[in-house]
C-alpha atoms as a PDB file:
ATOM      1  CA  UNK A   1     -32.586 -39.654 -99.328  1.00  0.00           C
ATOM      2  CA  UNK A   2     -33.065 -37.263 -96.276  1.00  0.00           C
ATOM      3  CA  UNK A   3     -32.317 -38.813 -93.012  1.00  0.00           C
ATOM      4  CA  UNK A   4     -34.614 -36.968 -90.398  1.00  0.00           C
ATOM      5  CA  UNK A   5     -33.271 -36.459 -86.621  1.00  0.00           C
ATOM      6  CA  UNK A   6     -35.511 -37.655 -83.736  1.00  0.00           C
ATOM      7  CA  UNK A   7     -34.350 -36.656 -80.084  1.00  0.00           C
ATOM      8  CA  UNK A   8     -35.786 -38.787 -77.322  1.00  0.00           C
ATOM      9  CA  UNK A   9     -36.275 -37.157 -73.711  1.00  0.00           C
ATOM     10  CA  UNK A  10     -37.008 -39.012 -71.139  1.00  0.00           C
ATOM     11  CA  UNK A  11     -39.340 -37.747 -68.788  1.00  0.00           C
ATOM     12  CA  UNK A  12     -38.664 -37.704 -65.216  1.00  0.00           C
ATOM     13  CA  UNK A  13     -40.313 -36.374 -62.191  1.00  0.00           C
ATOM     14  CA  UNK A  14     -38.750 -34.088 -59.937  1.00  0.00           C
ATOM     15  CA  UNK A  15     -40.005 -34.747 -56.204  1.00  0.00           C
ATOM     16  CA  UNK A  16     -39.879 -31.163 -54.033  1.00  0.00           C
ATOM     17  CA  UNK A  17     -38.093 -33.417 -51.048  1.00  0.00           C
ATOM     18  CA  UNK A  18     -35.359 -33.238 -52.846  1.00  0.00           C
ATOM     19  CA  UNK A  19     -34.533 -29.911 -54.091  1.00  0.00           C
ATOM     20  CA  UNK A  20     -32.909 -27.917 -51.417  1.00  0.00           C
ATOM     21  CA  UNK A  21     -34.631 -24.908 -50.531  1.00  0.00           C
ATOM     22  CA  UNK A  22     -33.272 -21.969 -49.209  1.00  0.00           C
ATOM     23  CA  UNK A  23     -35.611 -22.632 -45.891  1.00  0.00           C
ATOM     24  CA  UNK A  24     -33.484 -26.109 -45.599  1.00  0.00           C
ATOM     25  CA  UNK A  25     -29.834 -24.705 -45.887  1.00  0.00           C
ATOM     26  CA  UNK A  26     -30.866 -21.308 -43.302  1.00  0.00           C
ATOM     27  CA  UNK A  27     -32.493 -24.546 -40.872  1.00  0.00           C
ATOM     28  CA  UNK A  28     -29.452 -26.189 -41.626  1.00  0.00           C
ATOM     29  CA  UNK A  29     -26.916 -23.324 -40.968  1.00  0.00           C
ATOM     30  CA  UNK A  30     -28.496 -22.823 -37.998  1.00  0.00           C
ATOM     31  CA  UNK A  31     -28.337 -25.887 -36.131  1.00  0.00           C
ATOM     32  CA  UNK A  32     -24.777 -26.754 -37.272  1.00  0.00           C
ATOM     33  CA  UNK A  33     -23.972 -23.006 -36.155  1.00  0.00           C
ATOM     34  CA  UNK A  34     -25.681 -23.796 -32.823  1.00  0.00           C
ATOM     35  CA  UNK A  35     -24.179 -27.125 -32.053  1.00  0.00           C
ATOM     36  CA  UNK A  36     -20.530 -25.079 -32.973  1.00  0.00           C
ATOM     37  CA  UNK A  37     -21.487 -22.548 -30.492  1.00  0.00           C
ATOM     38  CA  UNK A  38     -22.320 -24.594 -27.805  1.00  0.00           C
ATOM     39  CA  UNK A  39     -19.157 -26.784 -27.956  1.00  0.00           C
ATOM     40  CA  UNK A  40     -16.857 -23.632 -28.097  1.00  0.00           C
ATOM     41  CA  UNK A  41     -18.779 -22.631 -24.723  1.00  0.00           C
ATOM     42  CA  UNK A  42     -18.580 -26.052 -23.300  1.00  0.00           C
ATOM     43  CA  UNK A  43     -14.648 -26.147 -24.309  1.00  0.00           C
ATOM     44  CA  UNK A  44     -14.489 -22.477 -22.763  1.00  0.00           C
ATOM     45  CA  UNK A  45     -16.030 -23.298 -19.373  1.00  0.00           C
ATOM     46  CA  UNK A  46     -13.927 -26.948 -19.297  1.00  0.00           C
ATOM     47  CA  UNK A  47     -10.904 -24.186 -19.771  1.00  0.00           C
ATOM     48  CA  UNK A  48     -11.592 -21.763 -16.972  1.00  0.00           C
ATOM     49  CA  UNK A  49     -12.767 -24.576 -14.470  1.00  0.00           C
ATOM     50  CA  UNK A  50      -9.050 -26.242 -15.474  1.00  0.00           C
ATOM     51  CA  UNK A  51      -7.142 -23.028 -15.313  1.00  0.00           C
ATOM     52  CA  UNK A  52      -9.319 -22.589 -11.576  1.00  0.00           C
ATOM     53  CA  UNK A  53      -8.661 -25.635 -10.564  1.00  0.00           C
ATOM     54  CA  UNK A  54      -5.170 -25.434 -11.561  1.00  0.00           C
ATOM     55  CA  UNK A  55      -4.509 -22.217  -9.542  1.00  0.00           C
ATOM     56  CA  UNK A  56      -5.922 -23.390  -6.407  1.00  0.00           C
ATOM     57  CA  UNK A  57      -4.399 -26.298  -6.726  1.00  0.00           C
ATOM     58  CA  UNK A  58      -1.245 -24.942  -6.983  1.00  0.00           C
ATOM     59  CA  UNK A  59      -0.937 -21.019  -6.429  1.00  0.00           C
ATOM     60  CA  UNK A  60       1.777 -18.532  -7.193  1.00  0.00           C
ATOM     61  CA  UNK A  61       5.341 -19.805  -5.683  1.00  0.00           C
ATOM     62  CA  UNK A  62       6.209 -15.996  -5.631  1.00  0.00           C
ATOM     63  CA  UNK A  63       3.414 -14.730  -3.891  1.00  0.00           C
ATOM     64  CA  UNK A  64       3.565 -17.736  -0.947  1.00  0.00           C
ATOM     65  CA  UNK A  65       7.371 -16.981  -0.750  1.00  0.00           C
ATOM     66  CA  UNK A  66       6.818 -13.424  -0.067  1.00  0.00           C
ATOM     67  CA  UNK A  67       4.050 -13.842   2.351  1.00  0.00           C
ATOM     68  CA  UNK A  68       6.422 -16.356   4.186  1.00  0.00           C
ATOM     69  CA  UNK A  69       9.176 -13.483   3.786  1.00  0.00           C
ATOM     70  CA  UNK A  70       7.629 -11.252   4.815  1.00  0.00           C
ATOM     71  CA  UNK A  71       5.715 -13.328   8.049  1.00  0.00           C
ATOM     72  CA  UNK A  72       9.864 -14.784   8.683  1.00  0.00           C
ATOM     73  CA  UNK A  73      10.513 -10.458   8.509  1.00  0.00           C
ATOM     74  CA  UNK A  74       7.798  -9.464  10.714  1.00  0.00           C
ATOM     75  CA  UNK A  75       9.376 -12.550  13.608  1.00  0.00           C
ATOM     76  CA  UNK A  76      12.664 -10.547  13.673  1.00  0.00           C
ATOM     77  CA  UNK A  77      11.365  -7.192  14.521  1.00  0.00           C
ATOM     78  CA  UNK A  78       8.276  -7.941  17.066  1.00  0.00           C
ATOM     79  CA  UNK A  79       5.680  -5.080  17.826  1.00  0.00           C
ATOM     80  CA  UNK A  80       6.960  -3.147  20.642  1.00  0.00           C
ATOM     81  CA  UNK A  81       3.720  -1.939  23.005  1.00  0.00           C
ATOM     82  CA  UNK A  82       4.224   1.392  24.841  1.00  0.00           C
ATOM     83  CA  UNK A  83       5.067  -0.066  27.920  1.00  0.00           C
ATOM     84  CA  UNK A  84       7.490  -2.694  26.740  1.00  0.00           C
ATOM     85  CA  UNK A  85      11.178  -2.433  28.240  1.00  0.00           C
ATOM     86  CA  UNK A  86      13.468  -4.423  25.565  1.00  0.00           C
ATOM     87  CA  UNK A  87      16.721  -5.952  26.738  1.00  0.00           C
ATOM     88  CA  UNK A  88      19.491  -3.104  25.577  1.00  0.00           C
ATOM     89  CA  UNK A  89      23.049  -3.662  24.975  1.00  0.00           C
ATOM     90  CA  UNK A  90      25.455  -1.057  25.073  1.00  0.00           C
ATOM     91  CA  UNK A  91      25.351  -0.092  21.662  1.00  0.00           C
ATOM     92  CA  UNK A  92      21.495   0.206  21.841  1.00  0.00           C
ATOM     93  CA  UNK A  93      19.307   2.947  23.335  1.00  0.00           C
ATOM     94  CA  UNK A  94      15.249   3.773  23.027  1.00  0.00           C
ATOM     95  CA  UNK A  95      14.713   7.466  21.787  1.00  0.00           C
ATOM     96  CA  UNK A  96      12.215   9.395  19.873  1.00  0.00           C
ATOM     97  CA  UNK A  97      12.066  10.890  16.152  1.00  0.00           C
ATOM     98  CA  UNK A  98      12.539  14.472  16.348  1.00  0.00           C
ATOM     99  CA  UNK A  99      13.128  15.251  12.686  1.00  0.00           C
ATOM    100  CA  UNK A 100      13.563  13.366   9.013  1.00  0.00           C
ATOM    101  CA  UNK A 101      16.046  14.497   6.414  1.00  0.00           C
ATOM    102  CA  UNK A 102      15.341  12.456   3.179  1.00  0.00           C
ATOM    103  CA  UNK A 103      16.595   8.944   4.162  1.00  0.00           C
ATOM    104  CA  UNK A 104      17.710   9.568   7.735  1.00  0.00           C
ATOM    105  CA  UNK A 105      15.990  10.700  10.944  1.00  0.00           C
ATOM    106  CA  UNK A 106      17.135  12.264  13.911  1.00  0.00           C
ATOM    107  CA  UNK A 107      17.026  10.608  16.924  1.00  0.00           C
ATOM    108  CA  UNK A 108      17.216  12.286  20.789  1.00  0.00           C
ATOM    109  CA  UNK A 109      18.203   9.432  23.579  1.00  0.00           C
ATOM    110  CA  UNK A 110      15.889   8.835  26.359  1.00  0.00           C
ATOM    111  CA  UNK A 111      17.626   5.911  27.877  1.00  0.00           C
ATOM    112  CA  UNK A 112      20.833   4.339  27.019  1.00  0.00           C
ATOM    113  CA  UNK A 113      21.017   0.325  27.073  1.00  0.00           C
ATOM    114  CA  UNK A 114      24.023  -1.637  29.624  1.00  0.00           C
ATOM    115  CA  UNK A 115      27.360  -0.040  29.963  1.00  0.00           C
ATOM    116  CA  UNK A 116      29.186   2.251  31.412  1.00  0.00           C
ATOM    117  CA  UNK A 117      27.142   3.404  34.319  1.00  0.00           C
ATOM    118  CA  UNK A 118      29.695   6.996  34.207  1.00  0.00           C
ATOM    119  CA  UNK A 119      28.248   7.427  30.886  1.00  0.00           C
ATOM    120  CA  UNK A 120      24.419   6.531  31.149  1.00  0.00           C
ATOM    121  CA  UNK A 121      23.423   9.928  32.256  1.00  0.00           C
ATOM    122  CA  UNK A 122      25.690  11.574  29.747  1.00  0.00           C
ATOM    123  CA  UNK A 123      23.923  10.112  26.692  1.00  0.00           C
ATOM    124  CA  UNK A 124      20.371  11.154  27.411  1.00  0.00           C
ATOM    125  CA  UNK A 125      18.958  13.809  25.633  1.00  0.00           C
ATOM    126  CA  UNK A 126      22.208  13.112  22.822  1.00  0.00           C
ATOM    127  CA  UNK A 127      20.858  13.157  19.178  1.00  0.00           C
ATOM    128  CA  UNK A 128      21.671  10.802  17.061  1.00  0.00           C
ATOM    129  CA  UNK A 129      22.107  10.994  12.836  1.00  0.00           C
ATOM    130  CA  UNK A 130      20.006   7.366  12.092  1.00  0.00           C
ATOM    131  CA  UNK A 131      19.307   5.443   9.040  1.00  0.00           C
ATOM    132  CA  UNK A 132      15.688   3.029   9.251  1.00  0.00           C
ATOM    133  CA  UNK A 133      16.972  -0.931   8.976  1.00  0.00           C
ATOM    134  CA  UNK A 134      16.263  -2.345   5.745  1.00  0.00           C
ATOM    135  CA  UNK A 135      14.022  -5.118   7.083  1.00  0.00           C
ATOM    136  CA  UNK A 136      11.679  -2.402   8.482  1.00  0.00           C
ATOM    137  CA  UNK A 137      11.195  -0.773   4.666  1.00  0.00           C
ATOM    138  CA  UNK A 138      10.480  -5.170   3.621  1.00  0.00           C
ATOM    139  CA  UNK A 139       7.637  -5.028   5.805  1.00  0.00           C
ATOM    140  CA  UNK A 140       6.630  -1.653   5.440  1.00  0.00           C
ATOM    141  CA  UNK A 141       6.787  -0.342   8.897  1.00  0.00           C
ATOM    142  CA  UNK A 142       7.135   3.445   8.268  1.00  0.00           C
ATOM    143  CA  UNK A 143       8.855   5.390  10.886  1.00  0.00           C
ATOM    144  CA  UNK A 144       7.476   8.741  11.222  1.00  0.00           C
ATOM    145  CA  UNK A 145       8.423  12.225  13.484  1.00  0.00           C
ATOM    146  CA  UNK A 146       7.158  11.631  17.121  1.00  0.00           C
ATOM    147  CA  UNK A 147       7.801   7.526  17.060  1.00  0.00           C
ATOM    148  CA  UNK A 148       8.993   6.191  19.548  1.00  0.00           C
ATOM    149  CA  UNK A 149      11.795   3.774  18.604  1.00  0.00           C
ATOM    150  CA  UNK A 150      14.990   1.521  19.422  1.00  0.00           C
ATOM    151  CA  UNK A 151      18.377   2.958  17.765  1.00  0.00           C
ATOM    152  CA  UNK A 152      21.190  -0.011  17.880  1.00  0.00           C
ATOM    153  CA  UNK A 153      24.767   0.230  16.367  1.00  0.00           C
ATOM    154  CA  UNK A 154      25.166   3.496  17.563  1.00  0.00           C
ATOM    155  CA  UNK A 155      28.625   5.051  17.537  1.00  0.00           C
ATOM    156  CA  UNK A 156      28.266   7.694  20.735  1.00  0.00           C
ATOM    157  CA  UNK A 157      31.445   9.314  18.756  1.00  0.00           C
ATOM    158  CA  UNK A 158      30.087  10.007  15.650  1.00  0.00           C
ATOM    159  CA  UNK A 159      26.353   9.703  16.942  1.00  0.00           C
ATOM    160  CA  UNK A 160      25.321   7.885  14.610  1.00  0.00           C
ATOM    161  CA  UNK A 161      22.879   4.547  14.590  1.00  0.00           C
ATOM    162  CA  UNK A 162      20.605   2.550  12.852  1.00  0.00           C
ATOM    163  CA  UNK A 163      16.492   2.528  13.954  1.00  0.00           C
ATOM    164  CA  UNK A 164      15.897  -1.501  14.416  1.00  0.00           C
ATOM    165  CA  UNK A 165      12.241  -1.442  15.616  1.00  0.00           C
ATOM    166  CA  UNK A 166       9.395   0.985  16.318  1.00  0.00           C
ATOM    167  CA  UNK A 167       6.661   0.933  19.307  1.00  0.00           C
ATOM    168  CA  UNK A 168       2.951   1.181  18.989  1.00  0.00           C
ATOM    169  CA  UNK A 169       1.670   4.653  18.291  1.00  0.00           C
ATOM    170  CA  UNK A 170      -1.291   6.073  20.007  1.00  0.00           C
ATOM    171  CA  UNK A 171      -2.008   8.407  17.048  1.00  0.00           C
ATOM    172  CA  UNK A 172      -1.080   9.375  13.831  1.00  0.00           C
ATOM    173  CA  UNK A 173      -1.422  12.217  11.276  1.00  0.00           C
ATOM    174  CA  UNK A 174      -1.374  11.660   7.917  1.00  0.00           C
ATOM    175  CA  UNK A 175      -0.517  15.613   6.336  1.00  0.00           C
ATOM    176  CA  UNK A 176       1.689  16.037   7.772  1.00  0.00           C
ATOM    177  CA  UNK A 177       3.294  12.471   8.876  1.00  0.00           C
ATOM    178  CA  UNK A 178       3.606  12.456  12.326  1.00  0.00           C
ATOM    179  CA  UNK A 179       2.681  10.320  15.127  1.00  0.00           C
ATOM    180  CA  UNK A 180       2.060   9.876  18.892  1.00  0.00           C
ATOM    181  CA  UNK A 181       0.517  13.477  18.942  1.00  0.00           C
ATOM    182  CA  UNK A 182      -1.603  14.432  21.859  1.00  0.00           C
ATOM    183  CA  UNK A 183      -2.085  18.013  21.314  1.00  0.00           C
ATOM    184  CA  UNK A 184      -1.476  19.966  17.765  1.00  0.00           C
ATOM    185  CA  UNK A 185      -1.113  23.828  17.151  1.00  0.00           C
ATOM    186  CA  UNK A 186      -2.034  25.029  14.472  1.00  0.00           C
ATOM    187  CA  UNK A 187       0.267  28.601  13.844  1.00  0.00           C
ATOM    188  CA  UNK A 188      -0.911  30.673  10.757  1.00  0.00           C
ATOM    189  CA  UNK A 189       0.591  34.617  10.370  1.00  0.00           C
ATOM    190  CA  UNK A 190      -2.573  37.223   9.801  1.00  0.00           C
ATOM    191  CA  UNK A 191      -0.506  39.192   7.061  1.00  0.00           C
ATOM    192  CA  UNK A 192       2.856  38.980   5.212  1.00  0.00           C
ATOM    193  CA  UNK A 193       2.343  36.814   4.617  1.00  0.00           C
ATOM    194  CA  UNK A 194      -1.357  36.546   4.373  1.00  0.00           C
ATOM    195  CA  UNK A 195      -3.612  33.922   5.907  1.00  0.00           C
ATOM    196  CA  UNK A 196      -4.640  31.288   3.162  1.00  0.00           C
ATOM    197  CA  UNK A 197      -7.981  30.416   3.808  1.00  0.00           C
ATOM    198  CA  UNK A 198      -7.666  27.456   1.947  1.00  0.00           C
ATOM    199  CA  UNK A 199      -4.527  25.962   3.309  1.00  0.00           C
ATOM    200  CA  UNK A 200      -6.101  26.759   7.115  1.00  0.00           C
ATOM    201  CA  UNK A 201      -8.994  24.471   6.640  1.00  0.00           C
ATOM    202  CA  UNK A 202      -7.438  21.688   5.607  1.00  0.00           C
ATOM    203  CA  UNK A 203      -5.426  21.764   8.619  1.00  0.00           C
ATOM    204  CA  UNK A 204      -8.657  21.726  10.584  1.00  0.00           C
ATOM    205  CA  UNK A 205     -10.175  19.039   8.838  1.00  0.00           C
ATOM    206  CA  UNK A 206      -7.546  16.628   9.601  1.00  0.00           C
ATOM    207  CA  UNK A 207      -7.054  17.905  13.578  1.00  0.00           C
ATOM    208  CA  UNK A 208     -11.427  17.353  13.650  1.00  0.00           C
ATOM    209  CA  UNK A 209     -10.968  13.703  12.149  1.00  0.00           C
ATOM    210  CA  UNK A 210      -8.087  12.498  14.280  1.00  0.00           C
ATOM    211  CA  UNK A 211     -10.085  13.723  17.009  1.00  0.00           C
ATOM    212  CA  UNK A 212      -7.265  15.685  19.043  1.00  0.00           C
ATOM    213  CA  UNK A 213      -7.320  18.753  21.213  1.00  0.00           C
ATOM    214  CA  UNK A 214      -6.085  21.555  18.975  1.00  0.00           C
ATOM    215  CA  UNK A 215      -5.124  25.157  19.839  1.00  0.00           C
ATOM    216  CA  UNK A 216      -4.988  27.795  17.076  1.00  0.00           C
ATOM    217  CA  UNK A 217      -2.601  30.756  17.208  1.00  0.00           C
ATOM    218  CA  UNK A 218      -2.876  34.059  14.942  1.00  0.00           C
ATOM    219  CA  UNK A 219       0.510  36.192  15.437  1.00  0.00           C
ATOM    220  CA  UNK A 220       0.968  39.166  13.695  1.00  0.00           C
ATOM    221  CA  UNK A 221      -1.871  40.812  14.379  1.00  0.00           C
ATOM    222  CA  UNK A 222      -0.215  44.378  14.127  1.00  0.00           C
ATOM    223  CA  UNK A 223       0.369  44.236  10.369  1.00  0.00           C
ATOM    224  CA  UNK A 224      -3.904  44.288   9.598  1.00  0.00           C
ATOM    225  CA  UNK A 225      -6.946  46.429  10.631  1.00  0.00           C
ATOM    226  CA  UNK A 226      -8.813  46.112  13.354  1.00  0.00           C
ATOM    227  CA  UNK A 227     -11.695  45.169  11.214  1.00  0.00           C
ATOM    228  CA  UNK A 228     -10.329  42.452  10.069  1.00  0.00           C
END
């Protein structure tokens, strides 16, 4: 006897709330990428206003111990004005810069600190073979040609001393370095060899923009036309 087969299927209704569209997940993915957005800013700017906070709070320990380094420096070697007489010993003097070889400077006496009065008048106009005082380079006070400065440890024997401080310059020059200038001449050779136009200009920039008097001198003259 044949046995027939019945299949029963149940019908059920399928509501459209419930099937997720692909406008749902892109509304979705959008707000949850939103919200992560937002919290990664907010956790940002808690971060910076922390890591501000934090450095005013408490700035660099190297930076406020070289600014107090450098402010104890500057207390051991006081400005000098112009017109400022310093105590001298007899190992000090005050003299000017008349020349600098690499790391030293030369040095020629104006006046000679206590001591032997026989000997006072015998030391001016002496030069002396100096080295600039390491706490000078710390704060970076540059000695230049021209400065006016005070030489102690000096050996009169050897004449050799050591530049401890620098006066106040009343003008400087950058190309070349040199300071307390109150006249410059500027010396260029019409031929051999031959005036560089170039090089002569820049030389009168920098006299015009340091505003002092300046005298310029052609020599050899002879060697060129007349034209010229």
């Amino acid at each position: 006897m044949p046995i027939a087969s019945i299949s029963i299927f149940r019908h059920r209704t399928i509501h459209t709330a419930t099937i997720p569209t692909l406008d749902n997940v892109l509304r979705r993915f959008s707000t949850f990428r939103c919200f992560s957005i937002a919290a990664s800013a907010a956790k940002h700017n808690q971060n910076s206003n922390s890591v501000s906070k934090r450095l005013i709070n408490h700035p660099n320990k190297k930076l406020l111990r070289a600014k107090q380094t450098v402010k104890d420096y500057s207390s051991l070697a006081p400005v000098l004005s112009p017109q400022d007489s310093p105590p001298l010993s007899d190992s000090q003097a005050i003299g000017t810069v008349a020349a600098a070889q690499a790391n030293f400077m030369r040095v020629i006496i104006q006046s000679s600190g206590e001591g032997f009065d026989d000997d006072d008048t015998s030391r001016i106009g002496v030069e002396l073979l100096c080295v600039v005082r390491a706490l000078l380079k710390k704060i970076r006070r540059r000695v230049l040609v021209g400065d006016k400065v005070v030489v102690g440890s000096i050996d009169w024997i050897d004449r050799r001393g050591m530049i401890e401080n620098v006066f106040q310059r009343s003008s400087e020059i950058l190309d070349p370095p040199v300071a307390n200038v109150d006249h410059l001449l500027v010396l260029f050779s019409m031929d051999q060899p031959k005036l560089e136009p170039f090089a002569l200009t820049r030389f009168l920039v920098e006299a015009e923009s340091t505003e002092i008097p300046l005298t310029l001198a052609l020599n050899k003259s002879e060697l060129v036309d007349e034209e010229v």
